[in-house]
C-alpha atoms as a PDB file:
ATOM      1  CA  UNK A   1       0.000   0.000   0.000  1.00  0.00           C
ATOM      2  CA  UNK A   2       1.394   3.726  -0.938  1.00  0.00           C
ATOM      3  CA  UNK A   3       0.187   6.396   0.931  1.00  0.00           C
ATOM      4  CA  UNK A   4       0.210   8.727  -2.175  1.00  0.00           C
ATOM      5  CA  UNK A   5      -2.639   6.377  -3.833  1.00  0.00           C
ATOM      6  CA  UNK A   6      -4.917   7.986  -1.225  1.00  0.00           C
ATOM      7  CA  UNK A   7      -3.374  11.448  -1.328  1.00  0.00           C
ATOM      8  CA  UNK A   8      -6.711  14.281  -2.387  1.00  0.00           C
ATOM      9  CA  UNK A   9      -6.585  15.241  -6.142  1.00  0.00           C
ATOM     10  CA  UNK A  10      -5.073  18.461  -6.925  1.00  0.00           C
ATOM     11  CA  UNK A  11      -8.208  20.554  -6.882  1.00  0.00           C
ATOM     12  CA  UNK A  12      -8.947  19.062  -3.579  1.00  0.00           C
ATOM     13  CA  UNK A  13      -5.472  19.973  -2.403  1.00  0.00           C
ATOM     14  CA  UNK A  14      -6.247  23.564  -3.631  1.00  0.00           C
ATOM     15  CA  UNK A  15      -9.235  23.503  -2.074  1.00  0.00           C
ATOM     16  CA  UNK A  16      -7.336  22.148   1.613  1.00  0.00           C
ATOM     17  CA  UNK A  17      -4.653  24.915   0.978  1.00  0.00           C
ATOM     18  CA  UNK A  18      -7.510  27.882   0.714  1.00  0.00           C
ATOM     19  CA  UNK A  19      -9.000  26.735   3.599  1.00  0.00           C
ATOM     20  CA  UNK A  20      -5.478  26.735   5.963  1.00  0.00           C
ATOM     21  CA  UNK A  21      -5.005  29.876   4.595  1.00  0.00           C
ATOM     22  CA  UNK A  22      -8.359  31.462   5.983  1.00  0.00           C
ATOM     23  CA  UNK A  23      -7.455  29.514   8.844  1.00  0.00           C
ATOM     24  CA  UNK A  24      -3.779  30.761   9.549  1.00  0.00           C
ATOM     25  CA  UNK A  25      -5.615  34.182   9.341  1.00  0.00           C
ATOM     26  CA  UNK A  26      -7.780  33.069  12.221  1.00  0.00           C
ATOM     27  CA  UNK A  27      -5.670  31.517  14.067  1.00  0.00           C
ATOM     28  CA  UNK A  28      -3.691  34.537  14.636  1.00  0.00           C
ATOM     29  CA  UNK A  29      -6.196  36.380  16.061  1.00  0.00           C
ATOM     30  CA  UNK A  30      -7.485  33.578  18.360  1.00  0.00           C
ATOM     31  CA  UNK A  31      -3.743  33.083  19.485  1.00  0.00           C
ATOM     32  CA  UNK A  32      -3.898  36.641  20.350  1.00  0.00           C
ATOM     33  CA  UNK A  33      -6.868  36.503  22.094  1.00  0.00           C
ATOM     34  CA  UNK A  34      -5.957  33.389  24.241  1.00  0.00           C
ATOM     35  CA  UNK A  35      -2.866  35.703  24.870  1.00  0.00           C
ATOM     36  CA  UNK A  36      -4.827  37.571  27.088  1.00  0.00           C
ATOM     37  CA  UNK A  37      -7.473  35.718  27.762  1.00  0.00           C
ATOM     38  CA  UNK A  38      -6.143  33.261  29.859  1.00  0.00           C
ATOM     39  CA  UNK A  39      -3.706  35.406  32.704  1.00  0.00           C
ATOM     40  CA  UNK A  40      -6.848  37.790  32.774  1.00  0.00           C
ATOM     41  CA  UNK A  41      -9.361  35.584  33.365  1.00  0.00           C
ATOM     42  CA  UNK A  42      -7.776  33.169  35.629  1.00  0.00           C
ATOM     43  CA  UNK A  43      -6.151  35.918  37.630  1.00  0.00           C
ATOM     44  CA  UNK A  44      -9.325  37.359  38.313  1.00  0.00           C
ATOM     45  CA  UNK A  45     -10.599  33.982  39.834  1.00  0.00           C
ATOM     46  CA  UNK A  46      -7.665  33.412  41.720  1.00  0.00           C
ATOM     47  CA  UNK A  47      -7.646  36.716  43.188  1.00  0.00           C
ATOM     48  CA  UNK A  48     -10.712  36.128  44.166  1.00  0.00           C
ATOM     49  CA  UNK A  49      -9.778  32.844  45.669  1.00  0.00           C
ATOM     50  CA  UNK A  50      -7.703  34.373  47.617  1.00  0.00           C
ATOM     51  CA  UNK A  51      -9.590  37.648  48.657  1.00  0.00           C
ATOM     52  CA  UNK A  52     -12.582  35.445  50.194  1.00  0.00           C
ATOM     53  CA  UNK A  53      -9.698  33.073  51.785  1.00  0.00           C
ATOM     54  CA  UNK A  54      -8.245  36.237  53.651  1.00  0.00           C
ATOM     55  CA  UNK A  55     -11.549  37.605  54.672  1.00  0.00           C
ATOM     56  CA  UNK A  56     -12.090  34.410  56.046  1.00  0.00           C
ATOM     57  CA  UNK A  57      -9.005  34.766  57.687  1.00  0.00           C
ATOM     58  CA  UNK A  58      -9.399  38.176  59.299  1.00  0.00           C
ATOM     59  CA  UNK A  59     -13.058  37.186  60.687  1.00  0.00           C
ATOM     60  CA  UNK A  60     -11.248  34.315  62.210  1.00  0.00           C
ATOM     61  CA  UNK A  61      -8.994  36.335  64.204  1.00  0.00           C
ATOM     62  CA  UNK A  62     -11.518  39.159  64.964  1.00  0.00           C
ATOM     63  CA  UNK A  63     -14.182  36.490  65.922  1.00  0.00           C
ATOM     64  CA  UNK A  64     -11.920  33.730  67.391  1.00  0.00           C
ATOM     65  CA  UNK A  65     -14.927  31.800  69.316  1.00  0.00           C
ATOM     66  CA  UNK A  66     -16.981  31.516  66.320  1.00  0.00           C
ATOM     67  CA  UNK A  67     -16.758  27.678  66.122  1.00  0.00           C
ATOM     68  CA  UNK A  68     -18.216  28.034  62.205  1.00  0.00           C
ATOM     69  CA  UNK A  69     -15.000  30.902  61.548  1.00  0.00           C
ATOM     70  CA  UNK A  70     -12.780  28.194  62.422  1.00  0.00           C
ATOM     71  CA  UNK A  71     -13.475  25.474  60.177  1.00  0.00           C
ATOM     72  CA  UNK A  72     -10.760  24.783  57.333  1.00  0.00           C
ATOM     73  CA  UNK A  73     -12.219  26.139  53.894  1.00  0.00           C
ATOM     74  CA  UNK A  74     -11.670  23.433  51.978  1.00  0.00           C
ATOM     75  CA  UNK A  75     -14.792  24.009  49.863  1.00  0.00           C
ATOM     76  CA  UNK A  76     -13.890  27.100  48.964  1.00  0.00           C
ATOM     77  CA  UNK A  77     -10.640  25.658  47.443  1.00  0.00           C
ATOM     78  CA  UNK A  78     -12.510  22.773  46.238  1.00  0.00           C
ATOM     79  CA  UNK A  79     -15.056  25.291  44.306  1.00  0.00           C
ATOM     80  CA  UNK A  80     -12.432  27.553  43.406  1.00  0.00           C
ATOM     81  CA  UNK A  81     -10.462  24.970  41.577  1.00  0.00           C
ATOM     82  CA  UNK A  82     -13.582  23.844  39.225  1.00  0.00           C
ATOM     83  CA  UNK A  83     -14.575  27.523  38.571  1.00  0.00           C
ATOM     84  CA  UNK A  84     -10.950  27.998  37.622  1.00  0.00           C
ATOM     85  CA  UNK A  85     -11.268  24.418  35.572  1.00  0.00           C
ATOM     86  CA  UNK A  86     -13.619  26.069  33.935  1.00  0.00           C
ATOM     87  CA  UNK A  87     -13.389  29.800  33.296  1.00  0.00           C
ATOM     88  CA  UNK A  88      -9.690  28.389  31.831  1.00  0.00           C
ATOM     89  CA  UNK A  89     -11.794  26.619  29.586  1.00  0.00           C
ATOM     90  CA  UNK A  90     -13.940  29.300  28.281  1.00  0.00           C
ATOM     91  CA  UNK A  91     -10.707  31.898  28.015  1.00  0.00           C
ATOM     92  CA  UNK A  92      -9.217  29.046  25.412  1.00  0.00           C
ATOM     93  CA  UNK A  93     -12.577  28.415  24.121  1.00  0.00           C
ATOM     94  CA  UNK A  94     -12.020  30.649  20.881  1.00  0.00           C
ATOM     95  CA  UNK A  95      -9.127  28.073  19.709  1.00  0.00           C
ATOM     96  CA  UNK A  96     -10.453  25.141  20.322  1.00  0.00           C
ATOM     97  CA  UNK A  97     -13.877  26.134  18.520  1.00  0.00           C
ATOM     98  CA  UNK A  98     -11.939  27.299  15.796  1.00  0.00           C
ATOM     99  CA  UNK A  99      -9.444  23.969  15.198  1.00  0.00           C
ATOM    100  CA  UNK A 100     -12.742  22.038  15.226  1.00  0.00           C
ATOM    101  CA  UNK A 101     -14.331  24.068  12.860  1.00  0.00           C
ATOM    102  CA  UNK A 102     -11.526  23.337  10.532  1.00  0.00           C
ATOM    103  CA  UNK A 103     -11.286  19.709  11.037  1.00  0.00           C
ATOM    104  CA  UNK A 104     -15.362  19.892   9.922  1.00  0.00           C
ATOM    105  CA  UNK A 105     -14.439  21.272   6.791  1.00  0.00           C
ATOM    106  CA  UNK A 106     -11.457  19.307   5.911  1.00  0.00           C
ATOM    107  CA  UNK A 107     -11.556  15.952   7.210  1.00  0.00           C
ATOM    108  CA  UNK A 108     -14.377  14.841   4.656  1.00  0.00           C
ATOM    109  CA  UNK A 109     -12.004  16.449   2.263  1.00  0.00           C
ATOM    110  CA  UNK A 110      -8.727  14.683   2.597  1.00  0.00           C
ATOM    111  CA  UNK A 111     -10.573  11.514   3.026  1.00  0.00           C
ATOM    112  CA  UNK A 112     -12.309  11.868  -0.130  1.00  0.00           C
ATOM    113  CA  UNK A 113     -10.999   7.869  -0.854  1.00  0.00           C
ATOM    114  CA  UNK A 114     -13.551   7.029   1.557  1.00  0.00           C
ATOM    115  CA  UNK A 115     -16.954   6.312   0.041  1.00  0.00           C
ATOM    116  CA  UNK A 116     -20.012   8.569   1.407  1.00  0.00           C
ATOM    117  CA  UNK A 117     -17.882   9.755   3.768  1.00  0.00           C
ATOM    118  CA  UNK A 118     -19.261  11.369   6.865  1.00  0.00           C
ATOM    119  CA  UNK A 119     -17.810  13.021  10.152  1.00  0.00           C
ATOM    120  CA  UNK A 120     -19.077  13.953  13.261  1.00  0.00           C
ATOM    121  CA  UNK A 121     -17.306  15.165  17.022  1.00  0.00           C
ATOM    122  CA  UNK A 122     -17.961  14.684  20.337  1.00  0.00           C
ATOM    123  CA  UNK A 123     -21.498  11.875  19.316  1.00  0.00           C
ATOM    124  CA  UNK A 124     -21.398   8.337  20.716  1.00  0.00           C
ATOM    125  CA  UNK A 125     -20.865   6.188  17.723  1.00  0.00           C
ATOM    126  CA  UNK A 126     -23.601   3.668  16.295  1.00  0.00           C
ATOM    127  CA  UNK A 127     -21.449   0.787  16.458  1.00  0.00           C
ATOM    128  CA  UNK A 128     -19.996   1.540  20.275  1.00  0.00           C
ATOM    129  CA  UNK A 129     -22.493  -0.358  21.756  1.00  0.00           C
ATOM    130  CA  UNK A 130     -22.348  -3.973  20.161  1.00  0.00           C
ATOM    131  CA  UNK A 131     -18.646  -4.078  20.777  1.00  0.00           C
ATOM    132  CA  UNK A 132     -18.048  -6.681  23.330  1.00  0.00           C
ATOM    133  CA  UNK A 133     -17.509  -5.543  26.743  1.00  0.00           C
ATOM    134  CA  UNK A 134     -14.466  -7.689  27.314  1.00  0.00           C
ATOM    135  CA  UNK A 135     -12.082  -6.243  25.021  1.00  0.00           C
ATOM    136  CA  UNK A 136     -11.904  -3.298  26.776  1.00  0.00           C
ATOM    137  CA  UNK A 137     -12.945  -4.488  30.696  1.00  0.00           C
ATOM    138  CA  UNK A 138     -14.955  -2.995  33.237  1.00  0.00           C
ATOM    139  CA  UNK A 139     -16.153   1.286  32.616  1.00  0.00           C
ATOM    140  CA  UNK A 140     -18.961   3.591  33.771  1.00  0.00           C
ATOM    141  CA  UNK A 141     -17.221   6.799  31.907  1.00  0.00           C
ATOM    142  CA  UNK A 142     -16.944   7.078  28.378  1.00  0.00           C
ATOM    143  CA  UNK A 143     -15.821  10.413  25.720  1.00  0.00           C
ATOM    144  CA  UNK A 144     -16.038  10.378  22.206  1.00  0.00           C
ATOM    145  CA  UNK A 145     -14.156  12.761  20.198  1.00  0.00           C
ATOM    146  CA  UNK A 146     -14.149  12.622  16.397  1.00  0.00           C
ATOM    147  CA  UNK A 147     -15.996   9.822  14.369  1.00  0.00           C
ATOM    148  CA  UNK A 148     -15.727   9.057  10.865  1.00  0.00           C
ATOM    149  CA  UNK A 149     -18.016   6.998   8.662  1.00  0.00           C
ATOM    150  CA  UNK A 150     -18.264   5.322   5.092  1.00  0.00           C
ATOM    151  CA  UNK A 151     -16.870   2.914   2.802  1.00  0.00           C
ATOM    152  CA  UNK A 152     -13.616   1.219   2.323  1.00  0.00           C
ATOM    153  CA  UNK A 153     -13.031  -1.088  -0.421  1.00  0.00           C
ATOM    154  CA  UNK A 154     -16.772  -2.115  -0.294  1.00  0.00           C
ATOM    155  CA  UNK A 155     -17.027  -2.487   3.518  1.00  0.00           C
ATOM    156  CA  UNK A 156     -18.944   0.036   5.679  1.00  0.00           C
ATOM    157  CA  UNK A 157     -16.601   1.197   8.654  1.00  0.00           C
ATOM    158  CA  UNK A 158     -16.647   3.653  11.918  1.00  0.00           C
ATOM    159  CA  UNK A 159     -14.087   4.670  12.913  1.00  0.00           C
ATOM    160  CA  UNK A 160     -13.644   7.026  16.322  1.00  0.00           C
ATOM    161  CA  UNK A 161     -11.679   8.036  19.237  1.00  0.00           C
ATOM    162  CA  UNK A 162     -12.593   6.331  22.813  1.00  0.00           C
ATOM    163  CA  UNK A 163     -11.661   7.015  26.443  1.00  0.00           C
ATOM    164  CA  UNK A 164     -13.520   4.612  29.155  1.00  0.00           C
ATOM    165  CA  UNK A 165     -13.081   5.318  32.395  1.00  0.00           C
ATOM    166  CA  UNK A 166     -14.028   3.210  35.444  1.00  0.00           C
ATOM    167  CA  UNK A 167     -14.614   5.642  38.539  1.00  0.00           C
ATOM    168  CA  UNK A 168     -15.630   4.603  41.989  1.00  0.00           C
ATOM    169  CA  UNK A 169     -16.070   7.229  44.428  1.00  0.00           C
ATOM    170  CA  UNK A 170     -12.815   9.793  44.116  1.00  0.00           C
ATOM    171  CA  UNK A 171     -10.759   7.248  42.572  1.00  0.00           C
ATOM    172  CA  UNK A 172     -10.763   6.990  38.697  1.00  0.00           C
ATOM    173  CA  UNK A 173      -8.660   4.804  36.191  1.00  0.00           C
ATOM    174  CA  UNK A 174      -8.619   5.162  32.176  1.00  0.00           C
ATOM    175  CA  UNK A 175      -9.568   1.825  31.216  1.00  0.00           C
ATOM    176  CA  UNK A 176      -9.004   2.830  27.390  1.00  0.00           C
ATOM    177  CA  UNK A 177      -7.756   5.316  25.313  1.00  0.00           C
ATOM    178  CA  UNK A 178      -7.107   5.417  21.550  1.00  0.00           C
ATOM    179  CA  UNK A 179      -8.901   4.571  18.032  1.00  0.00           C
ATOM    180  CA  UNK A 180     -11.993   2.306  17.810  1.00  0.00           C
ATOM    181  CA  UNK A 181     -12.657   0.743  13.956  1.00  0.00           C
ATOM    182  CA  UNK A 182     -15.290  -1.101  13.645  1.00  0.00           C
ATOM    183  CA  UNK A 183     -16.553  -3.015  10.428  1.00  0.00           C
ATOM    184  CA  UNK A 184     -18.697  -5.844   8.651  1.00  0.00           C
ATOM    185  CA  UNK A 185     -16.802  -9.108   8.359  1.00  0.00           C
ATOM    186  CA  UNK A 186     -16.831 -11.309   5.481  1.00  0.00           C
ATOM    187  CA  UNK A 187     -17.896 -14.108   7.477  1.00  0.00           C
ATOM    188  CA  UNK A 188     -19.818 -14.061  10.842  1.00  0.00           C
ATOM    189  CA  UNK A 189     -18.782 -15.742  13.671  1.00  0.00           C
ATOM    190  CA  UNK A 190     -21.186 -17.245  15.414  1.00  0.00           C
ATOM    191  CA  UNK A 191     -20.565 -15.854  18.625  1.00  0.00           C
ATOM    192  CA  UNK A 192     -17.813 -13.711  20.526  1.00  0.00           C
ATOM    193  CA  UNK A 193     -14.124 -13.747  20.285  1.00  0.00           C
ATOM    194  CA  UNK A 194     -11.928 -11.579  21.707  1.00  0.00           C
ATOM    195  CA  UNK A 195      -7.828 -10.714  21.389  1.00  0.00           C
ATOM    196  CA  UNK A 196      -6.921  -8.941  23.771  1.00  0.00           C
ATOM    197  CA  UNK A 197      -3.333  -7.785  25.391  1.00  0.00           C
ATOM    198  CA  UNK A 198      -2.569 -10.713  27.974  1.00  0.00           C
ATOM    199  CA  UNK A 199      -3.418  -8.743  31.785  1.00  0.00           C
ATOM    200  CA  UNK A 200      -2.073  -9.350  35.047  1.00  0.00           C
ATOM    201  CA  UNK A 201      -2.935 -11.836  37.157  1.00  0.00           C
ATOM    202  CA  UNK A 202      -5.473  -9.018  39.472  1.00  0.00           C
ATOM    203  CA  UNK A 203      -6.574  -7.081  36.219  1.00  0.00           C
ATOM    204  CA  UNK A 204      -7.422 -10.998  34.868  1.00  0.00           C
ATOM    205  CA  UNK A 205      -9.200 -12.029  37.895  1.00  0.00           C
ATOM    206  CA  UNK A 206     -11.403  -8.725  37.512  1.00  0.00           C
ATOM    207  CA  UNK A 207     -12.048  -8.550  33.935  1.00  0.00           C
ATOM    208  CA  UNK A 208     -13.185 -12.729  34.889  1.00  0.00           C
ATOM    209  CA  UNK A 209     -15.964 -11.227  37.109  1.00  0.00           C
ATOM    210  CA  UNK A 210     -17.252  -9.408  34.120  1.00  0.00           C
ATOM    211  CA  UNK A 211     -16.581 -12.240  31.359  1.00  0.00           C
ATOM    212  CA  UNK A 212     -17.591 -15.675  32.826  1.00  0.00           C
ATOM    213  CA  UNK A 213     -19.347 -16.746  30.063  1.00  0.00           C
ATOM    214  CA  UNK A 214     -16.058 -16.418  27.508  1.00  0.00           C
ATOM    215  CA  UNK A 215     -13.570 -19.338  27.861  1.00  0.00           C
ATOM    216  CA  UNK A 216      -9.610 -18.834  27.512  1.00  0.00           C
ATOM    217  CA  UNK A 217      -8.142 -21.040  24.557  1.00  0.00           C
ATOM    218  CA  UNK A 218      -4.461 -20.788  22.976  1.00  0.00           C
ATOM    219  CA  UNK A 219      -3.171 -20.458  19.599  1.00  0.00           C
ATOM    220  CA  UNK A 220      -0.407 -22.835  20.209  1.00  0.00           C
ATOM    221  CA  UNK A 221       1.824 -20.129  19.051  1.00  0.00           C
ATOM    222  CA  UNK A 222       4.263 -19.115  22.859  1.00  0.00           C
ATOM    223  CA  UNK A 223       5.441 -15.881  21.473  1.00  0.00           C
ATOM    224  CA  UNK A 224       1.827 -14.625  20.828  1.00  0.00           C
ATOM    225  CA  UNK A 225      -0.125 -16.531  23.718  1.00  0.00           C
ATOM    226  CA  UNK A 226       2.632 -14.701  26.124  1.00  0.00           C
ATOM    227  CA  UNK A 227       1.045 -11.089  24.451  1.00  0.00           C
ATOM    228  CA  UNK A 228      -2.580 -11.944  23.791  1.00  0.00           C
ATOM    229  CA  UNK A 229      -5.451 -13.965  25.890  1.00  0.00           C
ATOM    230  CA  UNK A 230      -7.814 -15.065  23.451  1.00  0.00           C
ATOM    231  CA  UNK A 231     -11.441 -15.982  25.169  1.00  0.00           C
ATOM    232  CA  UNK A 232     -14.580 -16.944  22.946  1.00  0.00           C
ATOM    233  CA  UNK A 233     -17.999 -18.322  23.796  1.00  0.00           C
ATOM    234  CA  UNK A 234     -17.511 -20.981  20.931  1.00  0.00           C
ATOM    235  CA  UNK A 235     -14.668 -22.455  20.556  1.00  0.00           C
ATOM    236  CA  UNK A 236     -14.728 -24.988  18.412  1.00  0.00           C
ATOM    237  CA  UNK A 237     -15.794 -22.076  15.889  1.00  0.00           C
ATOM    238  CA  UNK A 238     -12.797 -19.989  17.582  1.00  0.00           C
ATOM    239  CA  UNK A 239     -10.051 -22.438  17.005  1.00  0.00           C
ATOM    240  CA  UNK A 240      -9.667 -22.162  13.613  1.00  0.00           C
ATOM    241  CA  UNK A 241      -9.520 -18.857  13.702  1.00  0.00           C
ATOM    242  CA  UNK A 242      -7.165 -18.614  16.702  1.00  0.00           C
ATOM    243  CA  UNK A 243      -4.272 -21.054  15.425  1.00  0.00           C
ATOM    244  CA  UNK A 244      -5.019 -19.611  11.333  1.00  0.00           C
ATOM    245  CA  UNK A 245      -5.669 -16.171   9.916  1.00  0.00           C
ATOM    246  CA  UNK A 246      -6.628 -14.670  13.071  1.00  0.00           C
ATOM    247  CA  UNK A 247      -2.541 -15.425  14.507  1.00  0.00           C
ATOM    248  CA  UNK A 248      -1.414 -14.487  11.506  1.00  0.00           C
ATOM    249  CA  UNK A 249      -3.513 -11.007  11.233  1.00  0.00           C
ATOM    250  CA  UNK A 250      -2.151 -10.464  15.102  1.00  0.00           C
ATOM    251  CA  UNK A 251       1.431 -10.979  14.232  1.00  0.00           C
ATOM    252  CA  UNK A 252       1.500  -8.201  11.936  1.00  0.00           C
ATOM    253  CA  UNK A 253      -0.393  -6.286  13.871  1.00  0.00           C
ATOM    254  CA  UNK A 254       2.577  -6.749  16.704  1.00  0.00           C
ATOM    255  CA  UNK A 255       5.198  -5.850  14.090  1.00  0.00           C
ATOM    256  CA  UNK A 256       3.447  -2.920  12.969  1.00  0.00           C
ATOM    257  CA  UNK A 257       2.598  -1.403  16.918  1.00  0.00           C
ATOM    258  CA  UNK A 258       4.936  -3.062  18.818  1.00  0.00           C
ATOM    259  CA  UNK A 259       4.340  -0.690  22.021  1.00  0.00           C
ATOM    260  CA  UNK A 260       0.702  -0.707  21.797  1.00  0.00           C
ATOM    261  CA  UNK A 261      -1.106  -4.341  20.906  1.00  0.00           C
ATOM    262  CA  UNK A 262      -4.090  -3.675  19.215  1.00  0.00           C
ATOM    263  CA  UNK A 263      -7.022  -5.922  20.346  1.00  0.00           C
ATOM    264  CA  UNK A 264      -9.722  -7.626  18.225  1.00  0.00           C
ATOM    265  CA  UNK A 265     -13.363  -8.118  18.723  1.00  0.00           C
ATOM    266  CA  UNK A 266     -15.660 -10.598  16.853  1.00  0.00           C
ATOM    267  CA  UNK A 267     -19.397 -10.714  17.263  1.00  0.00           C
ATOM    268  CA  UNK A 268     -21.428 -12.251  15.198  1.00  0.00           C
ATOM    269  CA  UNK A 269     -21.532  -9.612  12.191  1.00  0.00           C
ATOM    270  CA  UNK A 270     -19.352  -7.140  13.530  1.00  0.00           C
ATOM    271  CA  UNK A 271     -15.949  -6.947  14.143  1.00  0.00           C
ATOM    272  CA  UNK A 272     -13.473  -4.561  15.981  1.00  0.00           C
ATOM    273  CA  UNK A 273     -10.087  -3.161  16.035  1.00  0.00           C
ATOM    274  CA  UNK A 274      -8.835  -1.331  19.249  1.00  0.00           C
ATOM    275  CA  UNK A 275      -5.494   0.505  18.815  1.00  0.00           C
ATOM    276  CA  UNK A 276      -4.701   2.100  22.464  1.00  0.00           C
ATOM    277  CA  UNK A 277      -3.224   5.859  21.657  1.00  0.00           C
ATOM    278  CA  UNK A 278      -2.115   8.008  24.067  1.00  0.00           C
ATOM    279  CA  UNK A 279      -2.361  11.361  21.015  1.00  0.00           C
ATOM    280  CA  UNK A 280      -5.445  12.333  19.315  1.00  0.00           C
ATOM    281  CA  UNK A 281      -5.674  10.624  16.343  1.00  0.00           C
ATOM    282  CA  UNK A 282      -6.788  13.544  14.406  1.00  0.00           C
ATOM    283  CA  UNK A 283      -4.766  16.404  16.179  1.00  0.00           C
ATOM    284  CA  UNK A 284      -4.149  19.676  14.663  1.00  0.00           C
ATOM    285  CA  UNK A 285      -0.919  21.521  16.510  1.00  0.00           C
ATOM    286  CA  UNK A 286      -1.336  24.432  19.532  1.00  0.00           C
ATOM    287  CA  UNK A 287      -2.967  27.713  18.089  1.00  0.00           C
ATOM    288  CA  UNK A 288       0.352  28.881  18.275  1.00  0.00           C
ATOM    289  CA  UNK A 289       1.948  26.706  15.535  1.00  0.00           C
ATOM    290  CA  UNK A 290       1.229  27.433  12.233  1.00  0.00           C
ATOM    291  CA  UNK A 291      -0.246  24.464  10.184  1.00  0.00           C
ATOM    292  CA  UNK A 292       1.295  23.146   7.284  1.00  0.00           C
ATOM    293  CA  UNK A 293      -0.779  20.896   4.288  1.00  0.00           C
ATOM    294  CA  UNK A 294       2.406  18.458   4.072  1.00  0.00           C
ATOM    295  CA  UNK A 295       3.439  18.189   7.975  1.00  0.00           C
ATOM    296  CA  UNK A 296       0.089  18.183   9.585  1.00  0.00           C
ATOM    297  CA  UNK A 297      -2.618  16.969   6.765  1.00  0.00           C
ATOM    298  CA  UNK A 298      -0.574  14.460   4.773  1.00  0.00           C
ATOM    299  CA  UNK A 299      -0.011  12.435   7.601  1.00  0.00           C
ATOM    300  CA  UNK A 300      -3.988  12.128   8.537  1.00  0.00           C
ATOM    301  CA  UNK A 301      -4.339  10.504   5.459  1.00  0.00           C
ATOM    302  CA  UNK A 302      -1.830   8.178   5.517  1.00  0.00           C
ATOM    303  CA  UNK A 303      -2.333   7.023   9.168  1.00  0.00           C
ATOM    304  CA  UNK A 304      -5.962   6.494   7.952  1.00  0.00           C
ATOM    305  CA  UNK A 305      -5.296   4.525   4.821  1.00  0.00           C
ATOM    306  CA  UNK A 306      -3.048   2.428   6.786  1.00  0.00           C
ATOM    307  CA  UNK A 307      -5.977   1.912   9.710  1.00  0.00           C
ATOM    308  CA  UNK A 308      -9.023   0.917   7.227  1.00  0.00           C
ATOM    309  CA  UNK A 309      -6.373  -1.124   5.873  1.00  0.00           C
ATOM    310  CA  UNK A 310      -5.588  -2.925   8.636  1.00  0.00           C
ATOM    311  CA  UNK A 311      -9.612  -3.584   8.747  1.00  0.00           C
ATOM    312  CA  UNK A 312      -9.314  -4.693   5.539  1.00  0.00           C
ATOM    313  CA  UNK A 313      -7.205  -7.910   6.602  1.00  0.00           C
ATOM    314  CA  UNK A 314      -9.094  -8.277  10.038  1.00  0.00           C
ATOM    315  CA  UNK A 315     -12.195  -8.544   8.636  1.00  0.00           C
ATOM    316  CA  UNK A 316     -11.373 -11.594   6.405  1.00  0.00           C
ATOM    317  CA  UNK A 317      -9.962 -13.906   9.050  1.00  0.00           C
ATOM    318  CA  UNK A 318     -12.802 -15.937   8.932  1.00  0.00           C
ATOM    319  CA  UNK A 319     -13.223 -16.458   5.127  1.00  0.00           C
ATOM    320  CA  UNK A 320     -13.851 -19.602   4.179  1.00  0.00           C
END
């Protein structure tokens, strides 16, 4: 596969390059803006922070019997930490609304290989709830950021950015972060099997609690069994799979992200490729960086090309 074969047609590319360039004219003023934006409007909430904190303080010592003058203000520092969560928020508001706005226009642009292409931010995906709850574990928190539809190569796809979360009473764990594709499979498999990266013996025992239903089998390869656990509810329809195109699909898979394992879901008609990420997917650099049509955009494309490719193979392990 060569990246260029996906690469927009030059009109397109003109088209791209206009649009930066109304952009780069934005983004200059929003920089600006966020210039002062941001020391004004969080100084003013931390001054105030601290002006209620010392009146607090002078009543105390003016007023030292008042029981009520005496208690620690930790709510105030609690509530003055989310109002200055979120007045930062609105001072860099203008950026962020304006990065998103381009990646509306461009995005169906540059994937123009993709058939009916469609894009959306911030929407749970259709397909997010029939992937199998064991490939990712145990969540009660879930994001969505950008989410892009269509056809590849005669398959319809979905492809979007995840973070789960499992969060139980202050304490809160990321459970998964990174890209979600999801796709039709050539064959169905007549139940659920699941690749995912082998866990520790405590993160096994819980993700068990969840999954009792799935039994563990082996592809009878060591070097891949000591990376992946590979649990179905059918296995003598798994098996084949597992030891065949399925190991095969995973090995280049490991060769290909070697830090990050990507996991596999099959369910029935569906199937699912999980590629942990740490970076947004589709991230445009800091208002203060200029943005350039071969640095920044090129490499969208490729990186996408190279993902519904990946599907591509996936989606054919079971083919008869």
């Amino acid at each position: 596969m060569r990246a260029d074969e996906f690469m927009p047609g030059e009109a397109a590319v003109a088209g791209i390059r206009a649009d930066i360039e109304r952009y780069e004219a934005e983004r200059s003023r929003a920089h600006r803006a966020v210039l002062w934006r941001v020391p004004v409007f969080d100084g003013l909430v931390l001054a105030a922070i601290f002006a209620i904190a010392q009146g607090f303080n002078n009543a105390n010592i003016a007023h030292p019997n008042e029981q009520w003058l005496s208690t620690p203000h930790v709510l105030l520092y609690v509530f003055g930490m989310a109002l200055l969560f979120f007045v930062h928020s609105q001072a860099t508001k203008p950026a962020r609304q304006l990065q998103q706005s381009l990646r509306g226009r461009i995005l169906p642009v540059i994937f123009g290989f993709i058939g009916t292409v469609a894009y959306r931010h911030g929407e749970t995906p259709d397909s997010f709830e029939r992937l199998p709850r064991e490939t990712v574990g145990s969540f009660n928190r879930q994001s969505f950021d950008d989410v892009v539809s269509g056809y590849y190569d005669g398959f319809p796809f979905e492809l979007y950015e995840a973070t789960l979360r499992s969060k139980a009473g202050k304490s809160s764990s990321e459970v998964f972060k990174g890209i979600v594709v999801s796709f039709e499979t050539v064959t169905p498999f007549p139940g659920v099997l699941v690749a995912a990266r082998r866990a520790g013996k405590v993160a096994g025992f819980f993700r068990g609690l969840f999954g009792e239903k799935l039994q563990e089998i082996h592809s009878g390869d060591a070097a891949l069994d000591e990376v992946y656990e590979f649990r179905t509810d059918n296995v003598e329809a798994a098996r084949p799979l597992v030891t065949g195109r399925l190991a095969q699909a995973l090995k280049w898979l490991l060769e290909t992200w070697p830090e990050n394992p990507p996991r596999v879901a099959l369910r029935d008609r569906d199937g699912f490729l999980l590629i942990p990420l740490s970076k947004n997917f589709f991230e445009l650099p800091g208002i203060s960086q200029p943005l350039d049509y071969k640095g920044h955009v090129e490499p969208m494309v490729a990186d996408m090309a190279a993902l519904l490719a990946t599907a591509a193979l996936v989606r054919k392990v079971g083919e008869g």
